[in-house]
N, C-alpha and C. Protein backbone atom coordinates (compact mmCIF):
# COMPACT_ATOMS: atom_id res chain seq x y z
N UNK A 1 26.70 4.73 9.72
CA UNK A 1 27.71 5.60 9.12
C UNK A 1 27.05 6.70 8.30
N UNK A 2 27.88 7.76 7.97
CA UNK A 2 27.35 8.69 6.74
C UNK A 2 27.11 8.48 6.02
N UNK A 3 27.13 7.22 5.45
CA UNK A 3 26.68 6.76 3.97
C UNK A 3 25.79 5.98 4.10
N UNK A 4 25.13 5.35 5.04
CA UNK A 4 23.82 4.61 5.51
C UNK A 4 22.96 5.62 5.26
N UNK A 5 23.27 7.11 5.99
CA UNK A 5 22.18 8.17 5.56
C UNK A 5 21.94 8.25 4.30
N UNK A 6 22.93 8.55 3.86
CA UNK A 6 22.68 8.76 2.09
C UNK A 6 21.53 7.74 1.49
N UNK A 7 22.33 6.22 1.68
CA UNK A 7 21.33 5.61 0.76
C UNK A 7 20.28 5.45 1.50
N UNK A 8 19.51 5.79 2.41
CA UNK A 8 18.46 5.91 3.04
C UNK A 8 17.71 6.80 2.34
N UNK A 9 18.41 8.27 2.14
CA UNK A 9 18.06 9.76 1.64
C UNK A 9 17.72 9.10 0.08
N UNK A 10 19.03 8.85 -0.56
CA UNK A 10 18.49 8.23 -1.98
C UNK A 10 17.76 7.19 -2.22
N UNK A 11 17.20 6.45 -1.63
CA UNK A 11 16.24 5.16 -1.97
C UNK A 11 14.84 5.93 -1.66
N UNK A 12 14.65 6.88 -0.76
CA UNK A 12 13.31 7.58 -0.41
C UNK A 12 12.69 8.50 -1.50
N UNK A 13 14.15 9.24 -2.13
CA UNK A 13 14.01 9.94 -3.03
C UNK A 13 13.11 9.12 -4.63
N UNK A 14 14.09 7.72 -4.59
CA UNK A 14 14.22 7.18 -6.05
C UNK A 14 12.15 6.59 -5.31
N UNK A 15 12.19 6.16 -4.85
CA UNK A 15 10.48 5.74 -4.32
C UNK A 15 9.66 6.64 -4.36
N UNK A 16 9.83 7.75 -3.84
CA UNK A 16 8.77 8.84 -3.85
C UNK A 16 8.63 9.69 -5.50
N UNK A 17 9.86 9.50 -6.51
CA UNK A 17 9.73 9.47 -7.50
C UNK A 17 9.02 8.18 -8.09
N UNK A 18 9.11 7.13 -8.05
CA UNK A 18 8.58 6.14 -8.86
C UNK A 18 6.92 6.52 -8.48
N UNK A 19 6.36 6.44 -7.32
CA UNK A 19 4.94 6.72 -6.54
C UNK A 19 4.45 7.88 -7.35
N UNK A 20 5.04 9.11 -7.60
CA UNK A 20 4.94 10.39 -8.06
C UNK A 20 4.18 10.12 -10.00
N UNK A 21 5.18 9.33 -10.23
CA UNK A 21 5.02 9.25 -11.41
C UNK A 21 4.08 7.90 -11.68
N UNK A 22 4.11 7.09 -10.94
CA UNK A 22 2.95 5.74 -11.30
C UNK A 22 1.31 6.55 -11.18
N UNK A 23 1.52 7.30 -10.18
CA UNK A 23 0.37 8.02 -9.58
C UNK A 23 -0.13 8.82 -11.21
N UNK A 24 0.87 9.78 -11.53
CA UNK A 24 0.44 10.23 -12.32
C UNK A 24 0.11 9.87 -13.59
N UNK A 25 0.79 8.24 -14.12
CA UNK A 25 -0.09 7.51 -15.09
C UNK A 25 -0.89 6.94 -15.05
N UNK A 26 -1.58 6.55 -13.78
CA UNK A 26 -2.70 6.45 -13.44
C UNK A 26 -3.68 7.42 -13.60
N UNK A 27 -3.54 8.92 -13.21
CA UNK A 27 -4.27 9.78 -13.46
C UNK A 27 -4.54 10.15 -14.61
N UNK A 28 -4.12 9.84 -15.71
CA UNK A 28 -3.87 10.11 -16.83
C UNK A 28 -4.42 9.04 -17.90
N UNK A 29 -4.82 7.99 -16.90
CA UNK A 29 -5.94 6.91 -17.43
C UNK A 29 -7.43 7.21 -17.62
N UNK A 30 -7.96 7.15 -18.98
CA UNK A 30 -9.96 6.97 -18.35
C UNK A 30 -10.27 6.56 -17.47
């Protein structure tokens, strides 16, 4: 359905944010 897309679209989104930002407290480590 159309809304299978969605939360497909939004769970990729909310992941590639969490990755984005773990990444970058990692980088941000000695």
């Amino acid at each position: 359905t159309r809304y299978d897309k969605y939360a497909i679209i939004y769970r990729a989104a909310v992941v590639l944010n969490a990755v984005i930002a773990w990444s970058k407290r990692l980088s941000d480590m000695p």
